[in-house]
Structures are given as C-alpha cells and as structure tokens.
C-alpha atoms as a PDB file:
ATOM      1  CA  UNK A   1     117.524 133.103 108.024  1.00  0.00           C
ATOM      2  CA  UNK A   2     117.445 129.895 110.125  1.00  0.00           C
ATOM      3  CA  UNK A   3     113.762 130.239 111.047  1.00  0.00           C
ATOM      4  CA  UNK A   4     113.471 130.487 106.953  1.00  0.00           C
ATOM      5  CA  UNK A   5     115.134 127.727 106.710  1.00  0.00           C
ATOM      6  CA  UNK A   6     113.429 125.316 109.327  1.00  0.00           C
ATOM      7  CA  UNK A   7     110.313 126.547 107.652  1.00  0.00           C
ATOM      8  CA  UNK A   8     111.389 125.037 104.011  1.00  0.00           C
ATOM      9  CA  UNK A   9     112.305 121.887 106.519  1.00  0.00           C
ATOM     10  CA  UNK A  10     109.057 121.398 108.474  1.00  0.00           C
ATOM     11  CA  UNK A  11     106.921 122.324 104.743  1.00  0.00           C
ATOM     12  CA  UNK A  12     108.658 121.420 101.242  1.00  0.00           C
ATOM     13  CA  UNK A  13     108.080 122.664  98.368  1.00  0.00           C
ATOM     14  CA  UNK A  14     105.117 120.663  95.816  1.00  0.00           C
ATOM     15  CA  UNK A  15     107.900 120.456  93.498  1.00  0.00           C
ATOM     16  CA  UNK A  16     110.294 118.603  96.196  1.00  0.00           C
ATOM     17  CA  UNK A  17     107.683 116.488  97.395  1.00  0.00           C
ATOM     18  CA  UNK A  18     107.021 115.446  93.597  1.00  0.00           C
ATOM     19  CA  UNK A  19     110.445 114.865  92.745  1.00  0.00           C
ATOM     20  CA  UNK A  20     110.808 112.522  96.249  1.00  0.00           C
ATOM     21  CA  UNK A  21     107.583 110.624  95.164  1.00  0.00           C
ATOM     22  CA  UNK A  22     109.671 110.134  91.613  1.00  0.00           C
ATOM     23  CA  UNK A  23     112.811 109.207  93.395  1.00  0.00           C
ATOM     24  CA  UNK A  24     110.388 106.535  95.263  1.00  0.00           C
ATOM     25  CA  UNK A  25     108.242 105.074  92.671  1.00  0.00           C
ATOM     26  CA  UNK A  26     111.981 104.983  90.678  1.00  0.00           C
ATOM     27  CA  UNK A  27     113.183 103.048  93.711  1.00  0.00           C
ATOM     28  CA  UNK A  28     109.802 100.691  93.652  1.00  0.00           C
ATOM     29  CA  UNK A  29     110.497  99.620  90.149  1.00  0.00           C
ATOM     30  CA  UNK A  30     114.297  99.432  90.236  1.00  0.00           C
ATOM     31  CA  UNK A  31     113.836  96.536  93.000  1.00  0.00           C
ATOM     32  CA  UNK A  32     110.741  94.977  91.267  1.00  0.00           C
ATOM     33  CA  UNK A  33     112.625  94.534  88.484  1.00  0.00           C
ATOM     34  CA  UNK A  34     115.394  93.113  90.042  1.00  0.00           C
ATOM     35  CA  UNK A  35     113.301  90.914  92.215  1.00  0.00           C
ATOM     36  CA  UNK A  36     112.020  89.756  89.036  1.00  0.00           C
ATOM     37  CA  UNK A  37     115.151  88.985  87.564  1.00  0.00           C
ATOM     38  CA  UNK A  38     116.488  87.237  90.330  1.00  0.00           C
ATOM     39  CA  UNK A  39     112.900  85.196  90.449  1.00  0.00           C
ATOM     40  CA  UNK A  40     113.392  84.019  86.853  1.00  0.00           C
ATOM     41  CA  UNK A  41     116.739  82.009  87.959  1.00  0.00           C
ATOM     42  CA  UNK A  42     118.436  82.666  84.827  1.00  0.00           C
ATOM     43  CA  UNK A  43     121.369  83.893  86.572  1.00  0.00           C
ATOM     44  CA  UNK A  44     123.872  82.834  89.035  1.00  0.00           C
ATOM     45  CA  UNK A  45     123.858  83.100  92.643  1.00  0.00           C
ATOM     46  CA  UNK A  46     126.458  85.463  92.498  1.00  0.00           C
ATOM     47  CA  UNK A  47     125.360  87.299  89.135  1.00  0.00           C
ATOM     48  CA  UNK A  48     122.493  87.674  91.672  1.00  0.00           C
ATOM     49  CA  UNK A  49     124.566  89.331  94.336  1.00  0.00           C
ATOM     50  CA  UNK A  50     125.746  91.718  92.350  1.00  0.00           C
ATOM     51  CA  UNK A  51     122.443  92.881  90.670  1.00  0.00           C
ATOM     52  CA  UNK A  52     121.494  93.297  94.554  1.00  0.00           C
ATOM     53  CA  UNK A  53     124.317  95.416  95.412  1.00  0.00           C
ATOM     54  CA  UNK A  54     123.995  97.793  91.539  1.00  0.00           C
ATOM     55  CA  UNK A  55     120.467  98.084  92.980  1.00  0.00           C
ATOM     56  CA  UNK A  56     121.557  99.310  96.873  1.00  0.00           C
ATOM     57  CA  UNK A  57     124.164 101.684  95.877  1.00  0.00           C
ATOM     58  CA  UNK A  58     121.256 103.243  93.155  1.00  0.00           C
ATOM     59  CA  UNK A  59     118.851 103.511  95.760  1.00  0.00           C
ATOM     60  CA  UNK A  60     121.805 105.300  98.621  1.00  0.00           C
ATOM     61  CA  UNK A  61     122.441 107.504  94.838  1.00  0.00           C
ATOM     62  CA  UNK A  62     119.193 108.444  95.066  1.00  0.00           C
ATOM     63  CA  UNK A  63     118.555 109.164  98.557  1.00  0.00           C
ATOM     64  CA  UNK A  64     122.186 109.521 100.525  1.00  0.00           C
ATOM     65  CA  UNK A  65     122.505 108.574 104.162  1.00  0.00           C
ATOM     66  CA  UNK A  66     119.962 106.055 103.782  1.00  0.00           C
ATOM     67  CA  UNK A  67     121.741 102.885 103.992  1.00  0.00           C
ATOM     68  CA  UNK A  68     119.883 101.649 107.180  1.00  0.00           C
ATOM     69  CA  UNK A  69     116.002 102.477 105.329  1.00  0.00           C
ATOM     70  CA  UNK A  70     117.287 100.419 102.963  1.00  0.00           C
ATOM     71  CA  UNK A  71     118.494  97.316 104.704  1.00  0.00           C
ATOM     72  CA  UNK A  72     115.292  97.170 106.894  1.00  0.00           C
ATOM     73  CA  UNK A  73     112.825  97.299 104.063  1.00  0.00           C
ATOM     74  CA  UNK A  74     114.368  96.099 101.007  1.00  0.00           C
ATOM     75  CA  UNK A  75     117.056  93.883 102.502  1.00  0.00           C
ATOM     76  CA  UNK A  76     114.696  91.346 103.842  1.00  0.00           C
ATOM     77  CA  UNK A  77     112.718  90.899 100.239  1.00  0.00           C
ATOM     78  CA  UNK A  78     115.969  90.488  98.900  1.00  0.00           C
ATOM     79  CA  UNK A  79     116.780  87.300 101.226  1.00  0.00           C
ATOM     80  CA  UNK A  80     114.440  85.765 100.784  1.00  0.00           C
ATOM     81  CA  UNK A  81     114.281  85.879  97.531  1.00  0.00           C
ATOM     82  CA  UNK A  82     117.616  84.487  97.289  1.00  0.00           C
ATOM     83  CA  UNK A  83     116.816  82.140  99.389  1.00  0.00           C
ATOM     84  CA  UNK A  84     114.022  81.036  97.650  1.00  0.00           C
ATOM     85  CA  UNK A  85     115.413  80.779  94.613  1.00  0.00           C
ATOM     86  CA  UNK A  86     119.443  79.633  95.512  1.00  0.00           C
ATOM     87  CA  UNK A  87     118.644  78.170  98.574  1.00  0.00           C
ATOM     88  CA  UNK A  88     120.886  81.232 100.417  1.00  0.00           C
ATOM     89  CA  UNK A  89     119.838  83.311 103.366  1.00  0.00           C
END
C-alpha cells in the first residue's frame, strides 16, 4: 500500500496536475489584481495592508503549508509596491 502510495506521490494524476495549474494561474491573477489595485493609489496605506494580507491567507487556502513560497516570491512584489506607491518598505 505504501509503495502505491509513493507512486501517486512521485506521478500525479492529469487531473491533479490540472487542478494545481488552476490553483496557480488563480493565485497569478488574485495578486495581479491586487497589485493593480494597490498601483492605482485609490486606497489607503493600510486599506492596502489588508488587501495584502485577504490575498496571503487565499493563497495559504489554496495551497496549505506554504507560507514561506509565498513570502519569498510574492512578498517582495508586494514591498515594493507599497513602497512605491506609499513610500513604505
């Protein structure tokens, strides 16, 4: 059963693989948007903040245990967006 199971591991499923790539491109437009949003400046620096965490805790909803994934790729655009726009880091 374990051998079965590393198996399913090592090769998914088409249908897992597509519904990852959904979960992804999902992901990809949930923080374009919001980098958009943010970009327009017709929000507070804190209204902001918030849309930036809503959009973290979606993407850990959508893939779990991912919290450091997300802080090293999306974290960053985040920043300096902020920056950029508030003058924050």
């Amino acid at each position: 059963m374990e051998a079965a199971e590393s198996v399913k591991a090592i090769n998914p499923s088409q249908e897992a693989v597509d519904e990852e790539s959904r979960r992804i491109r999902r992901l990809r437009i949930l923080v374009r948007l919001t980098l958009d949003s943010i970009a327009s400046g017709d929000m507070s620096a804190e209204e902001a903040a918030e849309m930036i965490a809503a959009t973290r805790r979606a993407a850990l909803e959508m893939f779990p245990g991912k919290e450091r994934t997300f802080d090293l790729i999306y974290r960053p655009q985040f920043q300096r967006m902020m920056h950029a726009v508030y003058g924050l880091q």
